[in-house]
Protein backbone atom coordinates (compact mmCIF):
# COMPACT_ATOMS: atom_id res chain seq x y z
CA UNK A 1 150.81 -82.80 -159.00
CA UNK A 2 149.07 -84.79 -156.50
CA UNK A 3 147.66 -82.37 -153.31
CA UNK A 4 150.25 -82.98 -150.24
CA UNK A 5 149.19 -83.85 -146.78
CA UNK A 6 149.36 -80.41 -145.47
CA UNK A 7 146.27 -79.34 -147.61
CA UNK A 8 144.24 -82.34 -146.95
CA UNK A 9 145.08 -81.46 -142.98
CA UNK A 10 144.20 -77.65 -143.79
CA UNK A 11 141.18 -78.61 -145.82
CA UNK A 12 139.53 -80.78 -142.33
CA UNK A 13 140.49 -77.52 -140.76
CA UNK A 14 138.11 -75.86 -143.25
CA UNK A 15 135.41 -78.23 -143.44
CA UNK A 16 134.88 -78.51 -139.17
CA UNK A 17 135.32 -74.67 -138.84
CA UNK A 18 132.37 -74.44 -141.74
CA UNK A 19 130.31 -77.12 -139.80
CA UNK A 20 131.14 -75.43 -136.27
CA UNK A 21 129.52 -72.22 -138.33
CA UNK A 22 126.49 -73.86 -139.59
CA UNK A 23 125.84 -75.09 -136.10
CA UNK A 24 125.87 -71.89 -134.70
CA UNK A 25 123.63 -70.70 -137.42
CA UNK A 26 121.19 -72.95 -136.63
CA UNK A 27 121.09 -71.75 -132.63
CA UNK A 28 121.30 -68.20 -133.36
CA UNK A 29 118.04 -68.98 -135.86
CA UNK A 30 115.99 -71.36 -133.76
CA UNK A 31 116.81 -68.83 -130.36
CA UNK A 32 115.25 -65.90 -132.85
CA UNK A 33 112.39 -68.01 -133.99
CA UNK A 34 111.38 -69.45 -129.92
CA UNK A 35 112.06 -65.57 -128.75
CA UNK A 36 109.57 -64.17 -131.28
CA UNK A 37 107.01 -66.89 -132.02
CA UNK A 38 106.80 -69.05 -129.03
CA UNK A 39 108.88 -72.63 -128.89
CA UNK A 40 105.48 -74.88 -129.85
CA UNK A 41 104.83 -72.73 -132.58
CA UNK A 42 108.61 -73.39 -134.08
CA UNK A 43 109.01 -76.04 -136.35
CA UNK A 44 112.30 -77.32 -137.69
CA UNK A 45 111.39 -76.40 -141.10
CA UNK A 46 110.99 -72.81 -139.90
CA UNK A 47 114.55 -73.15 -138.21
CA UNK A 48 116.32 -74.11 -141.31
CA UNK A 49 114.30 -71.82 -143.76
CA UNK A 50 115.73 -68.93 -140.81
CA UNK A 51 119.08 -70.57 -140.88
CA UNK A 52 119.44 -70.60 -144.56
CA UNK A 53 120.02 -74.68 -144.67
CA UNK A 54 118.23 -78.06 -145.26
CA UNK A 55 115.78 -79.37 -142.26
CA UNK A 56 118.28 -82.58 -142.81
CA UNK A 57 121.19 -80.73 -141.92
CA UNK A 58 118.90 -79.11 -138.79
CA UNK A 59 118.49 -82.91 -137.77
CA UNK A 60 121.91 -83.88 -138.42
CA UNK A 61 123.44 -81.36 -136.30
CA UNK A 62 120.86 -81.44 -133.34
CA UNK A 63 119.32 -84.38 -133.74
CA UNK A 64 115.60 -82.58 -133.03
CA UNK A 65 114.15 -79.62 -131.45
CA UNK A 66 114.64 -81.01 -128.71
CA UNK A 67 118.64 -81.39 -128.66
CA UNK A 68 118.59 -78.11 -130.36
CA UNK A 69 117.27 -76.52 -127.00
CA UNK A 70 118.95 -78.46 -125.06
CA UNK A 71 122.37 -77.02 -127.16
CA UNK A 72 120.86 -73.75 -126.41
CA UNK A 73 120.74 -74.83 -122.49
CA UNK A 74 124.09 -75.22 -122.62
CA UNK A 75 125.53 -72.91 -124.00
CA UNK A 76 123.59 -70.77 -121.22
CA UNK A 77 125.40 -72.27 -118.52
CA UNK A 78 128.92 -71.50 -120.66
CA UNK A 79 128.36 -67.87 -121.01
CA UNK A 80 127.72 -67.19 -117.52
CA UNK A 81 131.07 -68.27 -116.75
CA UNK A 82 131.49 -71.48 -114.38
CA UNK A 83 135.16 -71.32 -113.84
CA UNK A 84 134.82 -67.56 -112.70
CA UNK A 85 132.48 -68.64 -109.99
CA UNK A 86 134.52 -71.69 -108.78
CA UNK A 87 137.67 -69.82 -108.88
CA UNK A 88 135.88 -67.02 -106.21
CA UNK A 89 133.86 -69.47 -104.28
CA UNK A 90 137.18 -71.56 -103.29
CA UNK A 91 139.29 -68.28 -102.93
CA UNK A 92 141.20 -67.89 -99.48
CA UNK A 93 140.68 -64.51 -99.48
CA UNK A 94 136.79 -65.76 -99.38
CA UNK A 95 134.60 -65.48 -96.78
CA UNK A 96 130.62 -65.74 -96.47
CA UNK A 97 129.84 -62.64 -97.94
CA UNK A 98 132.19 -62.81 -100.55
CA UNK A 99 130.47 -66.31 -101.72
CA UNK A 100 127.26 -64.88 -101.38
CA UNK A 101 128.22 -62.01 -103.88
CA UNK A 102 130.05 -64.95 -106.04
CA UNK A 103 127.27 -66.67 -106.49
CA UNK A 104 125.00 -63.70 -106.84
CA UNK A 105 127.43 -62.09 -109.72
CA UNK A 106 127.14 -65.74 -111.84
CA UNK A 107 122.94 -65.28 -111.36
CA UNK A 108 123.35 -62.00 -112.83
CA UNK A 109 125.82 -63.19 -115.89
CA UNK A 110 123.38 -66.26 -116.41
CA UNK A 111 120.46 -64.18 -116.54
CA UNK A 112 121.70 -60.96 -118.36
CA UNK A 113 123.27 -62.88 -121.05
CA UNK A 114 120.61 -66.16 -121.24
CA UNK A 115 117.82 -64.74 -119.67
CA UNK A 116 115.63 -65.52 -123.35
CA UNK A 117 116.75 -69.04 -123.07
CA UNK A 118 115.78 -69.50 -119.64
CA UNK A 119 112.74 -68.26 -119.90
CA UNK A 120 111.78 -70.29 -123.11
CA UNK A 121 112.84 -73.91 -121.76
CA UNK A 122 110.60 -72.98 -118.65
CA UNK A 123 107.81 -72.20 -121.09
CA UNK A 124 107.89 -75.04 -123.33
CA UNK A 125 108.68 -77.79 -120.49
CA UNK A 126 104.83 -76.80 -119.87
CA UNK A 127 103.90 -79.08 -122.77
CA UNK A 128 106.97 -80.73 -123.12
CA UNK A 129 107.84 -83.47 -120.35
CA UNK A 130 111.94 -83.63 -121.95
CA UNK A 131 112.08 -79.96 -121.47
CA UNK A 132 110.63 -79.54 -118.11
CA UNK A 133 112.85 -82.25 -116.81
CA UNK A 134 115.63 -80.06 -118.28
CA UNK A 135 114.54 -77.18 -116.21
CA UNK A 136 113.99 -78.98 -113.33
CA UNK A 137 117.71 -80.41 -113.53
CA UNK A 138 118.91 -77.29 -113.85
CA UNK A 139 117.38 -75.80 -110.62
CA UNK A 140 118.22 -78.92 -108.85
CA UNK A 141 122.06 -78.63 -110.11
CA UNK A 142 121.91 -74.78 -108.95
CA UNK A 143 120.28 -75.96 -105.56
CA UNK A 144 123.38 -78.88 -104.68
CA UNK A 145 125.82 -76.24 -105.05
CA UNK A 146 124.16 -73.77 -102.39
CA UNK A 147 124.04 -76.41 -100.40
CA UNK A 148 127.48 -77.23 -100.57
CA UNK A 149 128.57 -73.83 -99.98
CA UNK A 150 126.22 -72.72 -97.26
CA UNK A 151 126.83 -76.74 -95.40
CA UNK A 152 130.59 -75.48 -95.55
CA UNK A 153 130.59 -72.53 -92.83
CA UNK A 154 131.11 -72.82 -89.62
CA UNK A 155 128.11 -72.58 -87.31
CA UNK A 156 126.85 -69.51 -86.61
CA UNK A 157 127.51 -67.75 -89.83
CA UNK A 158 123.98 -68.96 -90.79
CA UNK A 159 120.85 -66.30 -88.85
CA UNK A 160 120.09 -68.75 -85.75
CA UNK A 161 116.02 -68.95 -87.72
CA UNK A 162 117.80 -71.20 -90.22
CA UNK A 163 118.90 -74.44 -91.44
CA UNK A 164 120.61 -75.03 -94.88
CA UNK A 165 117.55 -76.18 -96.51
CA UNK A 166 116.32 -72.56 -95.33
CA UNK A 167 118.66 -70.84 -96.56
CA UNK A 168 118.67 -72.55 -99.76
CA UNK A 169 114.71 -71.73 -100.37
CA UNK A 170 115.24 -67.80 -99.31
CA UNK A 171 118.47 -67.84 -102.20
CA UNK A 172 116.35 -68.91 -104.59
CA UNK A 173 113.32 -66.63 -103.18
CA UNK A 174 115.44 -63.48 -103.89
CA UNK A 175 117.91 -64.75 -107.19
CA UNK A 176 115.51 -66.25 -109.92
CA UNK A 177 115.13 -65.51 -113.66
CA UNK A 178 111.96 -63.89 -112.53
CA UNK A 179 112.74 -61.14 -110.07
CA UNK A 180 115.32 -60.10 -112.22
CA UNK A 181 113.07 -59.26 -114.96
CA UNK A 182 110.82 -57.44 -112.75
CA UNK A 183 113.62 -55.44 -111.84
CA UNK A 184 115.21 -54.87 -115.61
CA UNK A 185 112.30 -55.04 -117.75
CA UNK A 186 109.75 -53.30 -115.90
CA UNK A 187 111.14 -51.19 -113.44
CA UNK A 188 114.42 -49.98 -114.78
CA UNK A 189 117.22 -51.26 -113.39
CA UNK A 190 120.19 -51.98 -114.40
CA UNK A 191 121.73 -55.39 -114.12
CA UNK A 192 124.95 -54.15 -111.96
CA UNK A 193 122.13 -52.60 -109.55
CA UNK A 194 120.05 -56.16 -109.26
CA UNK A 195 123.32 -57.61 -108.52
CA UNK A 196 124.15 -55.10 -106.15
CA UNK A 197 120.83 -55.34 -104.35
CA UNK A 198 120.99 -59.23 -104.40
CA UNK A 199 124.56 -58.97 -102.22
CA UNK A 200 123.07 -57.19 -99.90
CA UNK A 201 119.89 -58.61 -99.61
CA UNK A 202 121.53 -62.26 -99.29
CA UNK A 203 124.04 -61.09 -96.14
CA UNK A 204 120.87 -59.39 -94.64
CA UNK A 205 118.96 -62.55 -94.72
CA UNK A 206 121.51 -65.43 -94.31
CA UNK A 207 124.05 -63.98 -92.07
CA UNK A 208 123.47 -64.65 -88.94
């Protein structure tokens, strides 16, 4: 008896939830292997040896190791929730101080739960052009949307000593990857705290 159409539907089913699987193998390895040896010092070999599959399959999915941490960049930006952050920014309960904290609370999310990844693309755009452009993009992307926000309130909300570019440059002064590991890795705190500090330190120094 000849397989119906049901199986062969159930069987695609099987083989893209198996290749969604190896994929995130292959992530979860290579973000073990740049953590603990360094991005340079990574080869795709070592990825798939880590992963348990074929370098092939390594290029097949990712293309190199450069679209593998570019993957990784991604993902980064999902698990620190964009919708969450659009959703309170364009609230009408909202005000000023409520975006601040908004924008503040995704920081925290991107860096509590990405932090690693952050951190490594910075590190290897320093010998890898593709990669430091991604960075860069990144900041720049992060930058627009400040600007957006903070070109959207009514005059005076912004301290009379500043125009949006200002403003911009003292955000990113106080909520980078960097301060925040100060704060967590070497002095204790805990990421509800930074973000707590960063609220108030924002509407202390932008509010007019």
């Amino acid at each position: 008896m000849s397989e119906g159409p049901g199986r062969r539907q159930y069987d695609s089913l099987r083989r893209t939830a198996q290749a969604q699987q190896t994929r995130a193998d292959i992530a979860r390895a290579a973000l073990r292997l740049f953590v603990s040896h360094g991005w340079a010092a990574t080869t795709v070999r070592d990825v798939a040896r880590e992963a348990g599959v074929s370098v092939p399959t390594v290029y097949a999915a990712y293309g190199n190791k450069s679209g593998l941490t570019r993957a990784l960049a991604d993902a980064a930006d999902l698990s620190a929730d964009v919708p969450q952050l659009v959703v309170e920014l364009e609230s009408p309960a909202t005000d000023p101080a409520r975006q601040l904290a908004a924008m503040a609370g995704y920081d925290r999310r991107l860096y509590e739960r990405a932090g690693d990844i952050i951190t490594l693309i910075r590190e290897a755009g320093r010998s890898e052009p593709e990669l430091a452009t991604l960075y860069h993009d990144s900041r720049i992307r992060g930058d627009r949307t400040r600007v957006q926000v903070f070109s959207s309130w009514p005059a005076g909300v912004l301290r009379p000593d500043l125009d949006v570019p200002s403003a911009v440059d003292v955000y990113a002064a106080l909520c980078n990857i960097d301060v925040y590991a100060v704060l967590t890795g070497e002095r204790g705190w805990s990421p509800d705290r930074v973000e707590q500090w960063w609220c108030r330190a924002l509407a202390r120094e932008l509010l007019g």
